[in-house]
C-alpha atoms as a PDB file:
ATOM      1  CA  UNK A   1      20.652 -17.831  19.450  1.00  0.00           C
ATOM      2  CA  UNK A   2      22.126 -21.391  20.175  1.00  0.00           C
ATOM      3  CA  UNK A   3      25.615 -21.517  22.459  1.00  0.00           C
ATOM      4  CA  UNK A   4      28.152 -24.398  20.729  1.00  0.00           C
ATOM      5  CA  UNK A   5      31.477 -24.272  21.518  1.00  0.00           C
ATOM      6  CA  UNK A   6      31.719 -20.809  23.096  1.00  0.00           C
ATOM      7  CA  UNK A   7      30.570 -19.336  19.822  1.00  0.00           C
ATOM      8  CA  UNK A   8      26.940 -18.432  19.306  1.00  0.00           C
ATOM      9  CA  UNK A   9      25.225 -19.800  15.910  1.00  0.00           C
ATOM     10  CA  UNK A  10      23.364 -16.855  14.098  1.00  0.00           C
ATOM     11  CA  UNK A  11      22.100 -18.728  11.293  1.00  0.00           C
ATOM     12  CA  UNK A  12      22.063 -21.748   9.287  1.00  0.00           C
ATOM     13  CA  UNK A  13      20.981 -23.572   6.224  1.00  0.00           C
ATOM     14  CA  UNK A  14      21.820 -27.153   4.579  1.00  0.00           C
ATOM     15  CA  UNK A  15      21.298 -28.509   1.421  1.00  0.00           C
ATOM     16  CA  UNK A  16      19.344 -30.582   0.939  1.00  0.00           C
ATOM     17  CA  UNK A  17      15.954 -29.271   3.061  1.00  0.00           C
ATOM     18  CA  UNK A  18      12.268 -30.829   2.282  1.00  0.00           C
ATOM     19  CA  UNK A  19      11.516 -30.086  -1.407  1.00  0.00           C
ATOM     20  CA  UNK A  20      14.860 -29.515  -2.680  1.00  0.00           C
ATOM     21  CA  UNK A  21      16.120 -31.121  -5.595  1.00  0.00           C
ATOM     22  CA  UNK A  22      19.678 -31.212  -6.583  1.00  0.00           C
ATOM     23  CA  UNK A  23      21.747 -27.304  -6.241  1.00  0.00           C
ATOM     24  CA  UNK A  24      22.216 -25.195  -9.207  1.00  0.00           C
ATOM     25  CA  UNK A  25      25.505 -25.537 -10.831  1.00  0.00           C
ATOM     26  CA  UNK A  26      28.435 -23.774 -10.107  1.00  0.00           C
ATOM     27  CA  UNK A  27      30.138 -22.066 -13.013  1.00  0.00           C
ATOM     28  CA  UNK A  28      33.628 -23.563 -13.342  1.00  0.00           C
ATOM     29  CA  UNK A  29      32.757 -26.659 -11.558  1.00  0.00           C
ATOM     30  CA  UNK A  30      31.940 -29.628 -13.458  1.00  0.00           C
ATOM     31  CA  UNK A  31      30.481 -33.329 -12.759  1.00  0.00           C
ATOM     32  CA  UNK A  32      30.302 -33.563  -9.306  1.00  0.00           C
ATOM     33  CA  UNK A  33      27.899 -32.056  -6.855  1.00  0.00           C
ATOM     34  CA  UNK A  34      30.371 -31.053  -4.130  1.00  0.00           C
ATOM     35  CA  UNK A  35      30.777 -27.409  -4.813  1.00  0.00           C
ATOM     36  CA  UNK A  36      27.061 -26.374  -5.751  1.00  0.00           C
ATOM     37  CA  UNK A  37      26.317 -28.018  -2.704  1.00  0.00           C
ATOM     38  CA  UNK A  38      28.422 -26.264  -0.518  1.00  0.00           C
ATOM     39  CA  UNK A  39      27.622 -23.454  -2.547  1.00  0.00           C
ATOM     40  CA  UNK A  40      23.655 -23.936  -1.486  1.00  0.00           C
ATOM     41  CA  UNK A  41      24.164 -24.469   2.274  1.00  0.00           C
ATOM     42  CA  UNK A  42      26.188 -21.297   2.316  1.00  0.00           C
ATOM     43  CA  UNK A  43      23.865 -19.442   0.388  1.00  0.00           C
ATOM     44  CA  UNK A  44      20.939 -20.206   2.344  1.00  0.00           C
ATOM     45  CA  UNK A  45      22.868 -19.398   5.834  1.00  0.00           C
ATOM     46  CA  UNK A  46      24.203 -16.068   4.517  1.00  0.00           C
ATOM     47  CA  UNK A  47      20.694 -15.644   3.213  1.00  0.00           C
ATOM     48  CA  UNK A  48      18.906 -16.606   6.347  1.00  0.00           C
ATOM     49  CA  UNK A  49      21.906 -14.168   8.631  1.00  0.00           C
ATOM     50  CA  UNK A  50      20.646 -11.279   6.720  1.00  0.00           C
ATOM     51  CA  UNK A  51      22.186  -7.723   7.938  1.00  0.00           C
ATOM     52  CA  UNK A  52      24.410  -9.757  10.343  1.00  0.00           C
ATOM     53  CA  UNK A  53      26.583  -9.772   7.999  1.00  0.00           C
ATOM     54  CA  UNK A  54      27.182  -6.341   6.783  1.00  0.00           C
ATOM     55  CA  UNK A  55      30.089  -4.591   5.477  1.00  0.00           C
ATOM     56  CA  UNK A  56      31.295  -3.547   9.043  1.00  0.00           C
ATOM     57  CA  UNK A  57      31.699  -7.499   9.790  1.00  0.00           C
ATOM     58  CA  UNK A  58      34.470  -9.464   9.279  1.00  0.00           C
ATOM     59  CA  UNK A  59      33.208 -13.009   7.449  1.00  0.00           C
ATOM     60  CA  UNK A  60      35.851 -15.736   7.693  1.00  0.00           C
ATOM     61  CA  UNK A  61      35.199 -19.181   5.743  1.00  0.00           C
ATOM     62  CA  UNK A  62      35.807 -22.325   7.282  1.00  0.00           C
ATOM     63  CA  UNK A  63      35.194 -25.595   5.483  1.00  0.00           C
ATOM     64  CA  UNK A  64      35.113 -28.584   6.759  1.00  0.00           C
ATOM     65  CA  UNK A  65      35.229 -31.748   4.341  1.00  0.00           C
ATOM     66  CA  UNK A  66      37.392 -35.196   3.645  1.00  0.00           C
ATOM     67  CA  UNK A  67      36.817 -33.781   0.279  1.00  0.00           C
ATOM     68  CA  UNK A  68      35.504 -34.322  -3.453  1.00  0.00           C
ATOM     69  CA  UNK A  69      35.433 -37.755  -3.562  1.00  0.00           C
ATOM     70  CA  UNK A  70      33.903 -37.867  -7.265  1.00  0.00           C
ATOM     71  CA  UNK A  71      36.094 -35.428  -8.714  1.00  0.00           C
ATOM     72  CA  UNK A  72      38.918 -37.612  -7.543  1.00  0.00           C
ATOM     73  CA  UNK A  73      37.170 -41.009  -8.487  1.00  0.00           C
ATOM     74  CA  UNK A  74      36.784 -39.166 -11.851  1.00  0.00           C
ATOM     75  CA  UNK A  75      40.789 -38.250 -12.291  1.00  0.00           C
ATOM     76  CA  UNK A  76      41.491 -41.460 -11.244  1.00  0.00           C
ATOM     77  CA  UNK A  77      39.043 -43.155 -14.128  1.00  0.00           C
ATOM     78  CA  UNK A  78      40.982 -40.851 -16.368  1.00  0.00           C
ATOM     79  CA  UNK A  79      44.676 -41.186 -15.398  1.00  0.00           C
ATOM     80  CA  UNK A  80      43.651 -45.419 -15.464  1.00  0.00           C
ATOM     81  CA  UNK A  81      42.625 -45.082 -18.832  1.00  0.00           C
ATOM     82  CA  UNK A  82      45.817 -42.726 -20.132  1.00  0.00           C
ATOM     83  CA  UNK A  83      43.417 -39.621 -20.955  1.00  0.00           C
ATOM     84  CA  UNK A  84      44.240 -36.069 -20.065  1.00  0.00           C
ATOM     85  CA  UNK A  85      42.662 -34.867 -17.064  1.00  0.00           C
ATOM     86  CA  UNK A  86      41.188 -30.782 -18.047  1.00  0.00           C
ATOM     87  CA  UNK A  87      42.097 -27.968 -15.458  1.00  0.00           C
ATOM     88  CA  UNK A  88      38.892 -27.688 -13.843  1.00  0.00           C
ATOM     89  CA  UNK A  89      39.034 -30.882 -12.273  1.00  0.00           C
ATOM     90  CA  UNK A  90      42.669 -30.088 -10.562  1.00  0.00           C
ATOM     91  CA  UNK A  91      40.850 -26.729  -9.767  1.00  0.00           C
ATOM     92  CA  UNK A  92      37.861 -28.099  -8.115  1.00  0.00           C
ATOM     93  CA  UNK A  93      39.380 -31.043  -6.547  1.00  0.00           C
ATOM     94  CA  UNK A  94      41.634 -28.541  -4.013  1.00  0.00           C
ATOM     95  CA  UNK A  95      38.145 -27.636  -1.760  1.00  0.00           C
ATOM     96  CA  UNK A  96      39.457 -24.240  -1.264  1.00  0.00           C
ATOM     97  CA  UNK A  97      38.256 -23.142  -4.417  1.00  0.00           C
ATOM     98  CA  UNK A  98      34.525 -23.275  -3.780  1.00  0.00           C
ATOM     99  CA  UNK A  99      35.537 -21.822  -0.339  1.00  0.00           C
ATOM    100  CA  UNK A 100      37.465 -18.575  -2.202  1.00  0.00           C
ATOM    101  CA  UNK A 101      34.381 -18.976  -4.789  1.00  0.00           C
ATOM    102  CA  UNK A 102      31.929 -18.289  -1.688  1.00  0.00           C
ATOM    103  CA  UNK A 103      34.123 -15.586  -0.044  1.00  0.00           C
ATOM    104  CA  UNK A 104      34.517 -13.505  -3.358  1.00  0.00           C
ATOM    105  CA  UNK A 105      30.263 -13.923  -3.984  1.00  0.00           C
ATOM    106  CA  UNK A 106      28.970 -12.890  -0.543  1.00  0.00           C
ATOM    107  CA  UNK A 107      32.250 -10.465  -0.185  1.00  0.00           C
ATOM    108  CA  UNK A 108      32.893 -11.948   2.501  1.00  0.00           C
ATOM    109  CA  UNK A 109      36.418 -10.500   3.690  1.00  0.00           C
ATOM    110  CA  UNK A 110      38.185 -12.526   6.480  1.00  0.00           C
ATOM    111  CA  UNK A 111      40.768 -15.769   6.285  1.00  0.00           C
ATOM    112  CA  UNK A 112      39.033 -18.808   3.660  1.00  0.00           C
ATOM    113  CA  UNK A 113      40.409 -21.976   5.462  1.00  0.00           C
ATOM    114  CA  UNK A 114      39.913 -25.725   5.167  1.00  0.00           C
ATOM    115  CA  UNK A 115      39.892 -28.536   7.624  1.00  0.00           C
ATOM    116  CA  UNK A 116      38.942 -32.305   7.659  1.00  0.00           C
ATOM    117  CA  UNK A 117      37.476 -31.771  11.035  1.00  0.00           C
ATOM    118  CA  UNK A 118      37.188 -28.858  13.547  1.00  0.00           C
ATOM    119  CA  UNK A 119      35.386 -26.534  11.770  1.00  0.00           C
ATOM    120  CA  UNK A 120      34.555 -25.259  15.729  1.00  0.00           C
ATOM    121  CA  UNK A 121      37.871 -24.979  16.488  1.00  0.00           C
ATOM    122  CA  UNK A 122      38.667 -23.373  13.974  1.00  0.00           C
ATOM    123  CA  UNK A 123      36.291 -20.623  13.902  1.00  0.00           C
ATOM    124  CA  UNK A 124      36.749 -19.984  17.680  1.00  0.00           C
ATOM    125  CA  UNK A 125      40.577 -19.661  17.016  1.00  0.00           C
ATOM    126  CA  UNK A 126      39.750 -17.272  14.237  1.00  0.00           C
ATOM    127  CA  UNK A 127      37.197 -15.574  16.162  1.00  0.00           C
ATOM    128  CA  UNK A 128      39.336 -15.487  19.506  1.00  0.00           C
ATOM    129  CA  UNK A 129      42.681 -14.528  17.662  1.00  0.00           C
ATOM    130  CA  UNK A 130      40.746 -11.360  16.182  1.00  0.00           C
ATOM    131  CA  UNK A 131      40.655 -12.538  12.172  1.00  0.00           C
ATOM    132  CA  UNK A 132      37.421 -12.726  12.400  1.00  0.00           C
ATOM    133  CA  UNK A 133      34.381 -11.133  13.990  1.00  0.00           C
ATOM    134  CA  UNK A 134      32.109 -13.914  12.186  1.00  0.00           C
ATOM    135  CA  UNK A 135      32.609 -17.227  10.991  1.00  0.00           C
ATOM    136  CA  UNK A 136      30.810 -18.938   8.233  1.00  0.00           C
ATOM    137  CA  UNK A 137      31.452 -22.760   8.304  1.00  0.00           C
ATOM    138  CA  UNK A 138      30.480 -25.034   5.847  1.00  0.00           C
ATOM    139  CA  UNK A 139      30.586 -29.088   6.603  1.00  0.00           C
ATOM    140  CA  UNK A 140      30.084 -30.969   3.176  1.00  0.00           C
ATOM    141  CA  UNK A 141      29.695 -34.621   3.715  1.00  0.00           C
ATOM    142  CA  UNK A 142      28.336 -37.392   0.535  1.00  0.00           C
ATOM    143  CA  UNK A 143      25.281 -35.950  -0.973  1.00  0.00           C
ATOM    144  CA  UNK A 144      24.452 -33.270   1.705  1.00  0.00           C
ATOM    145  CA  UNK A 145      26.152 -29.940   2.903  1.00  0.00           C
ATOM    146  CA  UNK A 146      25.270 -27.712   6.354  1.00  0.00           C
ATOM    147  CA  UNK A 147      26.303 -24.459   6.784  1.00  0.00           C
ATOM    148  CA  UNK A 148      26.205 -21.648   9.929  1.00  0.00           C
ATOM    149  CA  UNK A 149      27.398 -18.655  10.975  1.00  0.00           C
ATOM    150  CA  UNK A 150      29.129 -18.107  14.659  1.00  0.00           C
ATOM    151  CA  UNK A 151      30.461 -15.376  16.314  1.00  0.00           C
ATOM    152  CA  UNK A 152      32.027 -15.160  19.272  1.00  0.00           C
ATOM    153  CA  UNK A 153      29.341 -13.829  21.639  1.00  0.00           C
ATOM    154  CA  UNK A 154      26.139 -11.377  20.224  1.00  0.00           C
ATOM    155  CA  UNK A 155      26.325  -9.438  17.563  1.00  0.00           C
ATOM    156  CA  UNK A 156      25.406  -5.578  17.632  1.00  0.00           C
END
């Protein structure tokens, strides 16, 4: 176990790792590879935690992001050229969504929240104010996505 922040790091994964090509699709998300990315990272972390996360835990989801930069490139494109932008882009383009999407797959049970930075913070505040007993946090940046699990000291 690794000590960052006051919180101890359980587990991790990122997308991409040597010999990964791009993440599986993410039903309900379309064009851009933001949300099967974060959707990898997490995977592989919660995958990697194993029976640290059991039903007796409670997960929150933190993630951390300046957000979907082609989803919002592509609603621009369309708005410029007067077409009508479909619901799954004003779905996907709130980063939330893949953040709930995660949450509701790994039934994970504690707060889903979203930052542009502080992901730490964050999880230590949820951790410390009792919301959480774990914290997964997921940092998407461009093409790549990381993704670990903290508690607050070890975990019985």
């Amino acid at each position: 176990m690794i000590e960052v922040h006051d919180l101890v790091v359980l587990a991790t994964g990122k997308w991409p790792e040597p010999g990964d090509d791009a993440p599986a699709g993410v039903p309900g998300f379309v064009e851009s590879a933001f949300n099967p990315l974060a959707a990898a990272a997490a995977e592989r972390c919660l995958e990697r935690a194993g029976e640290v996360v059991g039903p007796n835990k409670t997960v929150g989801v933190v993630l951390e992001t300046a957000g979907d930069r082609v989803s919002a490139a592509a609603v621009e494109r369309l708005v410029a050229l007067g077409k009508r932008v479909g619901p799954l882009f004003f779905f996907q383009s709130v980063p939330n969504s893949i953040a709930g999407w995660i949450a509701a797959k790994w039934d994970l049970r504690g707060p889903v929240v979203c930052v542009t930075d502080g992901g730490l913070d964050e999880a230590a505040v949820l951790i410390g104010d009792g919301d959480a007993d774990l914290v997964l946090i997921v940092r998407v940046e461009a093409d790549e996505a990381f993704a670990q699990i903290v508690s607050g000291g070890e975990c019985r």
